[in-house]
C-alpha atoms as a PDB file:
ATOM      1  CA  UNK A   1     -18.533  -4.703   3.747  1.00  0.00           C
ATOM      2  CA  UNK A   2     -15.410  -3.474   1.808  1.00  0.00           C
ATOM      3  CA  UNK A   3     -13.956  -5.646  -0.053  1.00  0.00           C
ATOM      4  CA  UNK A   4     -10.491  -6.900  -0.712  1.00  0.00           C
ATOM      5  CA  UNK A   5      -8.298  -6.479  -3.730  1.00  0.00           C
ATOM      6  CA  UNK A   6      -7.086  -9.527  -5.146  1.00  0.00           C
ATOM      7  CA  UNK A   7      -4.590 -10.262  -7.669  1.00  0.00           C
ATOM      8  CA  UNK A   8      -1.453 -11.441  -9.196  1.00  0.00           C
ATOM      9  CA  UNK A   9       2.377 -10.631  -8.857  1.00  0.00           C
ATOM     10  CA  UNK A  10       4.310 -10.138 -10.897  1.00  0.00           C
ATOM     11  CA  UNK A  11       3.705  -7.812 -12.563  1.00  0.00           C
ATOM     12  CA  UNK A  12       4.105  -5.641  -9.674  1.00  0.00           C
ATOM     13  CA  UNK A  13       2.076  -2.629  -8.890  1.00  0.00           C
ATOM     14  CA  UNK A  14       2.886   1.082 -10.511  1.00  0.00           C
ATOM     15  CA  UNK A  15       3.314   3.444  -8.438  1.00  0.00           C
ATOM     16  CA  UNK A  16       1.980   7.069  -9.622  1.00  0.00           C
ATOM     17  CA  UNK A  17       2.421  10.152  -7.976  1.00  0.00           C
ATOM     18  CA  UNK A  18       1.776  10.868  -4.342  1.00  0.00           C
ATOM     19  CA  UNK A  19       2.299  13.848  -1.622  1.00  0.00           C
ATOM     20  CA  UNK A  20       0.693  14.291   1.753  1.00  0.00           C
ATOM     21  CA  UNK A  21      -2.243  16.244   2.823  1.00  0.00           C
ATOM     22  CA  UNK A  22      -3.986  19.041   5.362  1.00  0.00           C
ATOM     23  CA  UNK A  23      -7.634  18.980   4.981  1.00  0.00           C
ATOM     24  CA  UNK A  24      -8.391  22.249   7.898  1.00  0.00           C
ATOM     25  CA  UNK A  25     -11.520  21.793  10.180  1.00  0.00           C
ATOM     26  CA  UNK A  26     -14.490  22.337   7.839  1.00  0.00           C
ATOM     27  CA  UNK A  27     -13.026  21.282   4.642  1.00  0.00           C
ATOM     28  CA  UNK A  28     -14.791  17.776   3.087  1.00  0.00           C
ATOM     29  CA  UNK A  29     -13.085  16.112   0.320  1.00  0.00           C
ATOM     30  CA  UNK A  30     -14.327  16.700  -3.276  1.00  0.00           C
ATOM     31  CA  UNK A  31     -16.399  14.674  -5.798  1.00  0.00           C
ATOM     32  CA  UNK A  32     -14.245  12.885  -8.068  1.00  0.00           C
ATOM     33  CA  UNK A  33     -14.278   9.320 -10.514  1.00  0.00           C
ATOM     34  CA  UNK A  34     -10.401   8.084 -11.413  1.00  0.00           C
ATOM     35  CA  UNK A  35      -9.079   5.078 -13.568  1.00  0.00           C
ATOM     36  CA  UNK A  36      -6.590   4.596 -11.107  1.00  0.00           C
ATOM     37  CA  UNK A  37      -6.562   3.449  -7.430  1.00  0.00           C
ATOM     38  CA  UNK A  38      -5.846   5.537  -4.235  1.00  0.00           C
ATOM     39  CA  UNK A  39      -4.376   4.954  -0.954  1.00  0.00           C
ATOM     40  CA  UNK A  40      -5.229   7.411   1.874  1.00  0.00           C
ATOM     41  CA  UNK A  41      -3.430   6.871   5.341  1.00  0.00           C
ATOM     42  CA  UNK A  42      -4.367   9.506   8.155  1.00  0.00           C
ATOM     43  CA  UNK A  43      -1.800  10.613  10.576  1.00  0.00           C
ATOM     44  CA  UNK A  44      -3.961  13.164  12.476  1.00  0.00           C
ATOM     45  CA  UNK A  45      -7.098  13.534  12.428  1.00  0.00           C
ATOM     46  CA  UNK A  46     -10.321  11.788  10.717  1.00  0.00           C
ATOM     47  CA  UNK A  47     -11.268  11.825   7.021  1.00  0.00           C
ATOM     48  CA  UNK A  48     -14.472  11.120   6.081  1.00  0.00           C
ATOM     49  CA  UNK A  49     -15.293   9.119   3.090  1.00  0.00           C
ATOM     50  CA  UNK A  50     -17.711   7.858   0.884  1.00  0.00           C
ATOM     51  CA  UNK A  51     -17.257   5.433  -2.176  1.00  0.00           C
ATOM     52  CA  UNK A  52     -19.835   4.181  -4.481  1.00  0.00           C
ATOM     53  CA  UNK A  53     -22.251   5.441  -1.850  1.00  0.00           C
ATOM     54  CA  UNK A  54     -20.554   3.807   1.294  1.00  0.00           C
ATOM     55  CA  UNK A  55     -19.509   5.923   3.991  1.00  0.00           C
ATOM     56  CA  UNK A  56     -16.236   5.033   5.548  1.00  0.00           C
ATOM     57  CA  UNK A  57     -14.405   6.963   8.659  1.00  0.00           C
ATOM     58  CA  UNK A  58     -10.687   6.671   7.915  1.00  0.00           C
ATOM     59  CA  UNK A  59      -9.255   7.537  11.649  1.00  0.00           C
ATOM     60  CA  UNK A  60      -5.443   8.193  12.892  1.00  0.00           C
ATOM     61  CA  UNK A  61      -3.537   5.540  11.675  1.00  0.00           C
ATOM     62  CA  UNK A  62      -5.604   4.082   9.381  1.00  0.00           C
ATOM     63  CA  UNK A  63      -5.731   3.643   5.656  1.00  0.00           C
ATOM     64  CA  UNK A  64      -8.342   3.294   2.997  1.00  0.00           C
ATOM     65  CA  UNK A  65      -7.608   2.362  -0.824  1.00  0.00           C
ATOM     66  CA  UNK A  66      -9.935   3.541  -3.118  1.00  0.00           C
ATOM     67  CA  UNK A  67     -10.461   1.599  -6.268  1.00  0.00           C
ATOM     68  CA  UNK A  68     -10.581   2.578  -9.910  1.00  0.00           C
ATOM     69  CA  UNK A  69     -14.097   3.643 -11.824  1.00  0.00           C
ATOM     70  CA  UNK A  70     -16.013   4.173  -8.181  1.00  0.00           C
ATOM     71  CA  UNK A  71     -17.520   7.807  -7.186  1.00  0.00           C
ATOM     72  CA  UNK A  72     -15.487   8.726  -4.315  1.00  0.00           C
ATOM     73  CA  UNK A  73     -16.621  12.184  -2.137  1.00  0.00           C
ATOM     74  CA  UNK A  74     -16.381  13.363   1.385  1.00  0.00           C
ATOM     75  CA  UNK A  75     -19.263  12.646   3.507  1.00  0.00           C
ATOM     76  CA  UNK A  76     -18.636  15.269   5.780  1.00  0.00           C
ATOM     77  CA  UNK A  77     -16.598  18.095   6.586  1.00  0.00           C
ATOM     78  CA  UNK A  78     -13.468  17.271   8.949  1.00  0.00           C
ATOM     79  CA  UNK A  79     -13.980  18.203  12.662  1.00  0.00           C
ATOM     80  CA  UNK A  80     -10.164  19.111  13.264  1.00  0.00           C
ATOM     81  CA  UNK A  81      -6.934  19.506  11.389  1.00  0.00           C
ATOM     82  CA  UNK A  82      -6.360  16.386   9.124  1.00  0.00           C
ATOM     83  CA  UNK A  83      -3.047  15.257   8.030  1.00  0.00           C
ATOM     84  CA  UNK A  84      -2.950  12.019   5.537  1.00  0.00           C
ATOM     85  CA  UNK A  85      -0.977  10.943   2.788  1.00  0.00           C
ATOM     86  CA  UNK A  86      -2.351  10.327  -0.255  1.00  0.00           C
ATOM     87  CA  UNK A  87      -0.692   7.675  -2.942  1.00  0.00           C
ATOM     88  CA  UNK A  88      -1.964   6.933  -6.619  1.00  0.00           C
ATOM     89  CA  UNK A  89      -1.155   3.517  -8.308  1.00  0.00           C
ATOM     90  CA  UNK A  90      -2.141   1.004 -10.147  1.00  0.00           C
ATOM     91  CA  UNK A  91      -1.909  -2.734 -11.475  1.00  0.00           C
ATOM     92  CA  UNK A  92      -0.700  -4.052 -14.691  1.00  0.00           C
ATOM     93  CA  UNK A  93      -2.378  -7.364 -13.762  1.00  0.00           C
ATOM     94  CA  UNK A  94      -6.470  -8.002 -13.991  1.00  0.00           C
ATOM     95  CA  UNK A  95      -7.839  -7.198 -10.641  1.00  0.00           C
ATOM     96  CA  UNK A  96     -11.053  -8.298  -8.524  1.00  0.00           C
ATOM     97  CA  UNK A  97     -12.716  -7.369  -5.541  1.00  0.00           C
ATOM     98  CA  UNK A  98     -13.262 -10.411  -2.802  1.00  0.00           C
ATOM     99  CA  UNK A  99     -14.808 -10.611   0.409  1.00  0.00           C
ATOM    100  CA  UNK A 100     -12.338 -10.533   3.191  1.00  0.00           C
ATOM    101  CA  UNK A 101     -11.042 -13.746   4.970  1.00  0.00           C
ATOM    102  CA  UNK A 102      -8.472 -14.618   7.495  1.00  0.00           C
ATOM    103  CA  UNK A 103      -5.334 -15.777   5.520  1.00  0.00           C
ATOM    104  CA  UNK A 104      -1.809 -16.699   6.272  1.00  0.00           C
ATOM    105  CA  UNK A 105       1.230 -17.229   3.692  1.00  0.00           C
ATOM    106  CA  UNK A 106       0.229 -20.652   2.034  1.00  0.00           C
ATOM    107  CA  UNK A 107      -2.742 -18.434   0.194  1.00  0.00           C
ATOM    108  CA  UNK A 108      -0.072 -15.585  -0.735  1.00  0.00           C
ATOM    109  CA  UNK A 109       2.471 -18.145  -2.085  1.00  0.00           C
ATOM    110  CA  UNK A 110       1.724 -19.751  -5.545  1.00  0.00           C
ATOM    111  CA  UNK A 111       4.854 -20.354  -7.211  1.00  0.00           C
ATOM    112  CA  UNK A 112       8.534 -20.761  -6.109  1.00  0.00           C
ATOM    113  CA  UNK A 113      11.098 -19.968  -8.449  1.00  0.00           C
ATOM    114  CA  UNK A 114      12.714 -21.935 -10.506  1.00  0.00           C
ATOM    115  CA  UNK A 115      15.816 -21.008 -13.099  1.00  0.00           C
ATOM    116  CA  UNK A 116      13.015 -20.420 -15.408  1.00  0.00           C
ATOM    117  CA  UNK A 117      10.053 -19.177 -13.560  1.00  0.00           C
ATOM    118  CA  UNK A 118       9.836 -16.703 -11.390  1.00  0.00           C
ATOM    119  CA  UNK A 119       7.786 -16.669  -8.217  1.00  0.00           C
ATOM    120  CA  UNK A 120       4.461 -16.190  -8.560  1.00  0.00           C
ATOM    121  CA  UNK A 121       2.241 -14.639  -5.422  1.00  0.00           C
ATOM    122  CA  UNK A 122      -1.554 -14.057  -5.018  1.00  0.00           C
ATOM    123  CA  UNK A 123      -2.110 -10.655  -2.941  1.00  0.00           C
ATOM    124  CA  UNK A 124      -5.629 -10.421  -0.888  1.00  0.00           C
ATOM    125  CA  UNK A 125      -5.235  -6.089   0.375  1.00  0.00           C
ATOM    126  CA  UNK A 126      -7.750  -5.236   2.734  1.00  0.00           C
ATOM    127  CA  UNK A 127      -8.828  -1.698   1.423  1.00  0.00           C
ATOM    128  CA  UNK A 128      -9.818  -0.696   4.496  1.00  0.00           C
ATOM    129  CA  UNK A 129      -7.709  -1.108   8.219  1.00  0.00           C
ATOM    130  CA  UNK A 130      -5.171  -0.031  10.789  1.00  0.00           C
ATOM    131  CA  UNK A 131      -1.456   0.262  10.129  1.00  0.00           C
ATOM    132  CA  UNK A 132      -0.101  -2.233  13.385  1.00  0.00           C
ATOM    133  CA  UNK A 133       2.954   0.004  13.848  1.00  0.00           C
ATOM    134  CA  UNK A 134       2.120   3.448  12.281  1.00  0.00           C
ATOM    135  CA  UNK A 135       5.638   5.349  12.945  1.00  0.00           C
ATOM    136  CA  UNK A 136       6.989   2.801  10.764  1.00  0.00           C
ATOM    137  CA  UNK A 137       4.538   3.045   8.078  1.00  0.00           C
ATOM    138  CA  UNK A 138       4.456   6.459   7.956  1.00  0.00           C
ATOM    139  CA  UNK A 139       8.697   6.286   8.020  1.00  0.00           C
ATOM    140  CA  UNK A 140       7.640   3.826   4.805  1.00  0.00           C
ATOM    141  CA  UNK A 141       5.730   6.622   3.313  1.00  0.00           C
ATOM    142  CA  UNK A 142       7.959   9.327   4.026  1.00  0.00           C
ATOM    143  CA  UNK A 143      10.880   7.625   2.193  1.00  0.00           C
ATOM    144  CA  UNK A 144       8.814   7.342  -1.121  1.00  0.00           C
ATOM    145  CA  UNK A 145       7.489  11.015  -0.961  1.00  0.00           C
ATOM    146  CA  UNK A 146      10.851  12.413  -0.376  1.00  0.00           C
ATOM    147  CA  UNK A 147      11.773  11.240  -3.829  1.00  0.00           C
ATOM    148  CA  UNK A 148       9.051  13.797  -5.606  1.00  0.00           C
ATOM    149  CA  UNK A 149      11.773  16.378  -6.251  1.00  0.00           C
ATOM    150  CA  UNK A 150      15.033  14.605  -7.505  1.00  0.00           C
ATOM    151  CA  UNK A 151      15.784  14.695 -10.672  1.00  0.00           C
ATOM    152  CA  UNK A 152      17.693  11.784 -10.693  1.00  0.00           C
ATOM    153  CA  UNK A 153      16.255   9.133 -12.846  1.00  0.00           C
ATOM    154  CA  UNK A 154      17.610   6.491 -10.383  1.00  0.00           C
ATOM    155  CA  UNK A 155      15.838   8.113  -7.884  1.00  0.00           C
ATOM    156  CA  UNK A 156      12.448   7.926  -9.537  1.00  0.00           C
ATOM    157  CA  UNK A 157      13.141   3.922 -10.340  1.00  0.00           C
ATOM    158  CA  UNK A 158      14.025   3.690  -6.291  1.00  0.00           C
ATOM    159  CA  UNK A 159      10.410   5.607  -5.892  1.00  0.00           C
ATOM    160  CA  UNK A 160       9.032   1.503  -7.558  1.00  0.00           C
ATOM    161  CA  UNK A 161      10.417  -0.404  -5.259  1.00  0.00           C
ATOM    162  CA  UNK A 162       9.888   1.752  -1.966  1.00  0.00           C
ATOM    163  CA  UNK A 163       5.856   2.139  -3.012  1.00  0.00           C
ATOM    164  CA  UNK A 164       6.010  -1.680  -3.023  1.00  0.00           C
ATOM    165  CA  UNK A 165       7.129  -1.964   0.153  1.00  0.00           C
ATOM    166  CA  UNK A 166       4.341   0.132   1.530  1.00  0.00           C
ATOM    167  CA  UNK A 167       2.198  -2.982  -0.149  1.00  0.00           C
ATOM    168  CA  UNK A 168       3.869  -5.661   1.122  1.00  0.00           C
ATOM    169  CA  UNK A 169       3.030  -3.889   4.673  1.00  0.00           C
ATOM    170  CA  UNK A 170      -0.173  -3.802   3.921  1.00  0.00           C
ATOM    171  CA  UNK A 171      -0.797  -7.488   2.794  1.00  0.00           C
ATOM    172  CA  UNK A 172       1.846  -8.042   6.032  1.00  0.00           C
ATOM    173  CA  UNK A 173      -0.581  -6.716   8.630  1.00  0.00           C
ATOM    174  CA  UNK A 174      -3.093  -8.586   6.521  1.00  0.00           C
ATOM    175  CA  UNK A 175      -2.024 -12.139   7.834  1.00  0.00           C
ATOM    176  CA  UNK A 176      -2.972 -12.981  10.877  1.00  0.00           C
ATOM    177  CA  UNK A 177       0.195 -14.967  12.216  1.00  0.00           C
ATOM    178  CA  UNK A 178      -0.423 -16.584  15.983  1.00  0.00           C
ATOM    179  CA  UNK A 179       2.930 -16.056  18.071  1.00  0.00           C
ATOM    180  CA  UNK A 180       2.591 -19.570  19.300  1.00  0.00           C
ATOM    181  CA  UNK A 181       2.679 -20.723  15.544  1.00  0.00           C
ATOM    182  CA  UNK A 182       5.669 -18.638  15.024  1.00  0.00           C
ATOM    183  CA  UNK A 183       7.529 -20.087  17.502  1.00  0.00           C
ATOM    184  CA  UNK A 184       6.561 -23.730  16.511  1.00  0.00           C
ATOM    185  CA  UNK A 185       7.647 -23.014  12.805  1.00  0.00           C
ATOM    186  CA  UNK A 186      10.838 -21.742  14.194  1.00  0.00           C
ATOM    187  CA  UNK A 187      11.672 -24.604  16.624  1.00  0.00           C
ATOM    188  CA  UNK A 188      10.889 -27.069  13.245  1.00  0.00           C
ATOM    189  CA  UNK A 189      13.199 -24.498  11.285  1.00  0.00           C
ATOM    190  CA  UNK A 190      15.922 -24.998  13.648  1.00  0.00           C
ATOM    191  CA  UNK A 191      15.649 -28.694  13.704  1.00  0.00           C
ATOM    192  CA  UNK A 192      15.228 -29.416   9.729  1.00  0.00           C
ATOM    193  CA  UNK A 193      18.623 -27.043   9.205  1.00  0.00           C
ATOM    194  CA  UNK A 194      20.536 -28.891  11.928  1.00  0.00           C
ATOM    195  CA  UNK A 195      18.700 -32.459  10.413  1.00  0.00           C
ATOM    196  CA  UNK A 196      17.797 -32.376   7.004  1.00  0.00           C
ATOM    197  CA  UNK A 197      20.471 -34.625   5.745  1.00  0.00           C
ATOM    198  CA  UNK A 198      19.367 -37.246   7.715  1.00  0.00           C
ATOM    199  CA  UNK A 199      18.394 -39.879   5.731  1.00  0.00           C
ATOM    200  CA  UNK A 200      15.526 -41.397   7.635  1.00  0.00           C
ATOM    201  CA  UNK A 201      14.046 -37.856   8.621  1.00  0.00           C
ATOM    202  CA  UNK A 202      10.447 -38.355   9.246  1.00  0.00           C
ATOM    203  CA  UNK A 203       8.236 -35.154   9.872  1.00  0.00           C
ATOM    204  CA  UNK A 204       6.396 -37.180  12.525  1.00  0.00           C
ATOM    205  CA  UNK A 205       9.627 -38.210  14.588  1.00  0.00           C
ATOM    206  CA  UNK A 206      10.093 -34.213  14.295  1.00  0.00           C
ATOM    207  CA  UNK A 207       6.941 -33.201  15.461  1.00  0.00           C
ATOM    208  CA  UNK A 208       7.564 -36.181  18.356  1.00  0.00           C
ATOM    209  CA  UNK A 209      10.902 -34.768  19.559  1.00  0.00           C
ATOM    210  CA  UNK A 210       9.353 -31.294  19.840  1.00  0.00           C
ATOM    211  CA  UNK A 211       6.333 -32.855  21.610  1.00  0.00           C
ATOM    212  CA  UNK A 212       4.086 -31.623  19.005  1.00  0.00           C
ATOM    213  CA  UNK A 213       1.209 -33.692  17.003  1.00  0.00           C
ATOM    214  CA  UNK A 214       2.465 -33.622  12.977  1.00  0.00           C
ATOM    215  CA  UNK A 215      -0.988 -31.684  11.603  1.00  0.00           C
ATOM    216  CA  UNK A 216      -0.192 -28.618  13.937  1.00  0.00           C
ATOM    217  CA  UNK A 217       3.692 -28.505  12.917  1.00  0.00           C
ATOM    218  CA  UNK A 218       2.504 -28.544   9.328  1.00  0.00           C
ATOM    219  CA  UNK A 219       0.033 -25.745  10.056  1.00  0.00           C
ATOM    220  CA  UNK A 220       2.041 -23.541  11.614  1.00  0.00           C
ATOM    221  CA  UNK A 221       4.828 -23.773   9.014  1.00  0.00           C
ATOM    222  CA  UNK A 222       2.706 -22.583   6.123  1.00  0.00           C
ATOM    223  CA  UNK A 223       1.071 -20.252   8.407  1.00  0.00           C
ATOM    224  CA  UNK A 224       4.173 -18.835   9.189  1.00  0.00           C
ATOM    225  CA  UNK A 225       6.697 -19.397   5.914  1.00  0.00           C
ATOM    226  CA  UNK A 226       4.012 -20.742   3.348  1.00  0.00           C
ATOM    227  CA  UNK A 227       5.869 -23.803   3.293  1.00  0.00           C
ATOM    228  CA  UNK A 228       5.014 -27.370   4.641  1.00  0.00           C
ATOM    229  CA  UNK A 229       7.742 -28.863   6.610  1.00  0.00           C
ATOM    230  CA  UNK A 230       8.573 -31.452   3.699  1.00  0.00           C
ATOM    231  CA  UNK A 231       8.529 -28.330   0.992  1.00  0.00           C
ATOM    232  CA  UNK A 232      11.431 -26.552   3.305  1.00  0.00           C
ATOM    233  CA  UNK A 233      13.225 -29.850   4.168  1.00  0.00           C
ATOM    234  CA  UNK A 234      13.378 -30.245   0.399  1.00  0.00           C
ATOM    235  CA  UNK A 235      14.744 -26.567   0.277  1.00  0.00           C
ATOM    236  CA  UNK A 236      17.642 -27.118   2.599  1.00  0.00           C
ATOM    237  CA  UNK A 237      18.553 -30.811   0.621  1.00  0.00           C
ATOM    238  CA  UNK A 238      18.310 -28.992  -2.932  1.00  0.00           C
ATOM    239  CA  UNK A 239      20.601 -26.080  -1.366  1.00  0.00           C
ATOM    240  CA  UNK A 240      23.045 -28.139  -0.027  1.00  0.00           C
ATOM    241  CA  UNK A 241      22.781 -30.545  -3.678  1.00  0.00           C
ATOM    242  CA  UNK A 242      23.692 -27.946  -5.506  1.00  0.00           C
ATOM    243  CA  UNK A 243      27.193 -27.004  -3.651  1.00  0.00           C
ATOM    244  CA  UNK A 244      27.513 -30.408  -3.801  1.00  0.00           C
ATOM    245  CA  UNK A 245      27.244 -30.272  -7.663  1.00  0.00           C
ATOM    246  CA  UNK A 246      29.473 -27.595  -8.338  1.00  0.00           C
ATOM    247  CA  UNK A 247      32.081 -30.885  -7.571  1.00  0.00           C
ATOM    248  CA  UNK A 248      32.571 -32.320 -10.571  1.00  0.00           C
ATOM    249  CA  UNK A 249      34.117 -35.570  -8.873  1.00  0.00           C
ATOM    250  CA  UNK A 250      30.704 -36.274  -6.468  1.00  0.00           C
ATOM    251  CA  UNK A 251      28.067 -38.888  -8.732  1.00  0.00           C
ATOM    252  CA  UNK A 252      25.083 -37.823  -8.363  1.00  0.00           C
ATOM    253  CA  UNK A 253      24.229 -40.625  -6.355  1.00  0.00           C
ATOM    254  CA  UNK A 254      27.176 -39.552  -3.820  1.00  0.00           C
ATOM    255  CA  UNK A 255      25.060 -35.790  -4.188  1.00  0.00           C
ATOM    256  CA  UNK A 256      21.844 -37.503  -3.153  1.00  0.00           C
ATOM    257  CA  UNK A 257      22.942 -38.966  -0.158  1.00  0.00           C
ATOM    258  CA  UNK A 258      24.967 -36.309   1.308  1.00  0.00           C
ATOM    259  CA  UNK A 259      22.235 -34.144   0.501  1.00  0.00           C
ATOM    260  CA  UNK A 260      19.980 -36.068   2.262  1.00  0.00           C
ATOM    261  CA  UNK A 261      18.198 -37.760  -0.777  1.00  0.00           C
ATOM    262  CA  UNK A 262      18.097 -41.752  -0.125  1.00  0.00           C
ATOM    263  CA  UNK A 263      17.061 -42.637  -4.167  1.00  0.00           C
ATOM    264  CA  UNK A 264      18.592 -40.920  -6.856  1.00  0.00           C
ATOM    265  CA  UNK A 265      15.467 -41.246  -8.805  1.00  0.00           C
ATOM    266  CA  UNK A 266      14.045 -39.359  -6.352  1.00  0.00           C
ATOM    267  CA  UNK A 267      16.283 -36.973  -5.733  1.00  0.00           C
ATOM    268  CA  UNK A 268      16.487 -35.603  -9.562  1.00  0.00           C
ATOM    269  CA  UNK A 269      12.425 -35.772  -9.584  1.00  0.00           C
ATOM    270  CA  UNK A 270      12.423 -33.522  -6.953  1.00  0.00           C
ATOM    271  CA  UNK A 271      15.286 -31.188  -8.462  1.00  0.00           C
ATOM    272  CA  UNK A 272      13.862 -30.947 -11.194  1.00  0.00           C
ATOM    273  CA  UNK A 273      10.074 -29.950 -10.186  1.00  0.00           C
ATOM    274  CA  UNK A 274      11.999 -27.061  -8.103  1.00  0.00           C
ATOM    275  CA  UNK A 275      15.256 -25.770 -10.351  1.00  0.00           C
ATOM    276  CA  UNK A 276      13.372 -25.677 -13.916  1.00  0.00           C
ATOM    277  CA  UNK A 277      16.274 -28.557 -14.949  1.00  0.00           C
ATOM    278  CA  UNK A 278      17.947 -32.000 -13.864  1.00  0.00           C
ATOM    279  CA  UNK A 279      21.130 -32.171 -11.341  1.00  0.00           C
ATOM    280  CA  UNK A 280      22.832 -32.904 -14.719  1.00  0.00           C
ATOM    281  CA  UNK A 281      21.772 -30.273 -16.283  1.00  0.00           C
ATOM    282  CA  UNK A 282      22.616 -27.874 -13.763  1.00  0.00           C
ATOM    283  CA  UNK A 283      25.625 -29.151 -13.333  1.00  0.00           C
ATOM    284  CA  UNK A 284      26.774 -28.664 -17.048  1.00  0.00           C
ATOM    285  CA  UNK A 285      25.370 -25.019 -16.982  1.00  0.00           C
ATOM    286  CA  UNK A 286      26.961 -24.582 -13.849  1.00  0.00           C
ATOM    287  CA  UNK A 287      30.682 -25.675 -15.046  1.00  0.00           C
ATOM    288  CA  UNK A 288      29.902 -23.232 -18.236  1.00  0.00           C
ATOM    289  CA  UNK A 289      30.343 -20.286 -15.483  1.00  0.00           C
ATOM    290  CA  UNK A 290      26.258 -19.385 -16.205  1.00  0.00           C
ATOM    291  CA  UNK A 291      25.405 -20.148 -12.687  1.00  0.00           C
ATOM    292  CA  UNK A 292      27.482 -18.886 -10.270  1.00  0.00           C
END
């Protein structure tokens, strides 16, 4: 079993150098150890490896990250032309190695952001699978490679930023998202934006209208968003409070209510928990041009 890499962002992951590949029929890759990790993607071809003693086939479209302080070695010489790209990175967070398990977005998403915390996210990366659409990932891995010979500096800061999209594919692929539960979460999307200032909104009488029992709704909205029907309802009432707020004639009950919010008490409790500071609060910073 090969197991997953698991850790925290941010800090994001570094990316190193990379370049792609042509191991000819008969070549086998070479003994090595690094202090950094690895990923291999194949685009033609098979590459066989072995880490830490394991053997692994890496076929056409797949990919393989190697991790730091492991023995890594062909197994075998290639039986045709193979054509891979080959990426080095690494983390600025503690890492660990976990046994694989089906996930969706609630285990990805730890933190939402506040005006003084950032988000926080837990990435599970399979080290081992298939690409699901591999023109695009290897479009994903073109764009970062073609960046090896500017000499632009913005260029090379761009070079961040694509590698991490390459990640995010990977932990994308990762989650195993049913259609049907897309298309639930999207029907409750629709209704909580068209609803959410409704004052007696119940997630029940939701779940009723779209002839749906309340447990699967809530399911399939993490699943699909990472966020429980009442987390995004709250969204959509704290977006809407704070246009409300830049008013400096609205109370804040008057906020609350046309936000959706039927106690005030409530209302800055939940602001609060979410923005980092009070309605008032936000409001003050807001009329002192710091939030715009």
């Amino acid at each position: 079993m090969i197991r997953a890499i698991n850790t925290v962002i941010p800090p994001l992951p570094v990316f190193i150098k990379g370049s792609n590949a042509t191991f000819h029929k008969g070549k086998q890759h070479f003994l090595r150890q690094f202090d950094i990790f690895d990923i291999l993607f194949v685009t033609k071809g098979k590459l066989y490896m072995k880490e830490d003693g394991m053997g692994i086939t890496v076929a056409e479209g797949q990919y393989l990250i190697l991790v730091p302080h492991l023995e890594h070695s062909g197994f075998r010489p290639c039986d045709e032309n193979t054509e891979f790209f080959w990426v080095h990175f690494t983390f600025h967070s503690s890492f660990s190695l976990v046994e694989e398990k089906k996930l969706d977005w609630s285990n990805i998403i730890k933190r939402n952001h506040t005006f003084t915390k950032s988000d926080l996210y837990e990435l599970y990366l399979p080290r081992f699978g298939t690409f699901r659409r591999k023109e695009q990932a290897v479009n994903l891995f073109t764009k970062l490679l073609n960046m090896n010979d500017s000499t632009e500096p913005s260029d090379k800061m761009k070079q961040q930023t694509y590698f991490f999209d390459i990640i995010i594919q990977i932990q994308k692929d990762a989650l195993e998202v049913p259609s049907s539960a897309q298309n639930i979460a999207l029907q409750c999307v629709e209704y909580i934006d068209n609803h959410y200032k409704e004052l007696d909104f119940r997630v029940r009488d939701m779940a009723q209208k779209l002839l749906y029992h309340p447990d699967y709704v809530t399911r399939a909205m993490k699943k699909t968003i990472g966020m429980s029907p009442v987390q995004y309802l709250n969204q959509c009432r704290l977006t809407k409070a704070k246009e409300l707020l830049q008013q400096e004639s609205l109370d804040l009950l008057t906020v609350a209510k046309e936000a959706g919010f039927t106690e005030v008490s409530y209302f800055s409790r939940v602001f609060k928990k979410n923005e980092g500071m009070t309605p008032g609060e936000y409001r003050r910073v807001s009329f002192t041009n710091y939030i715009k």
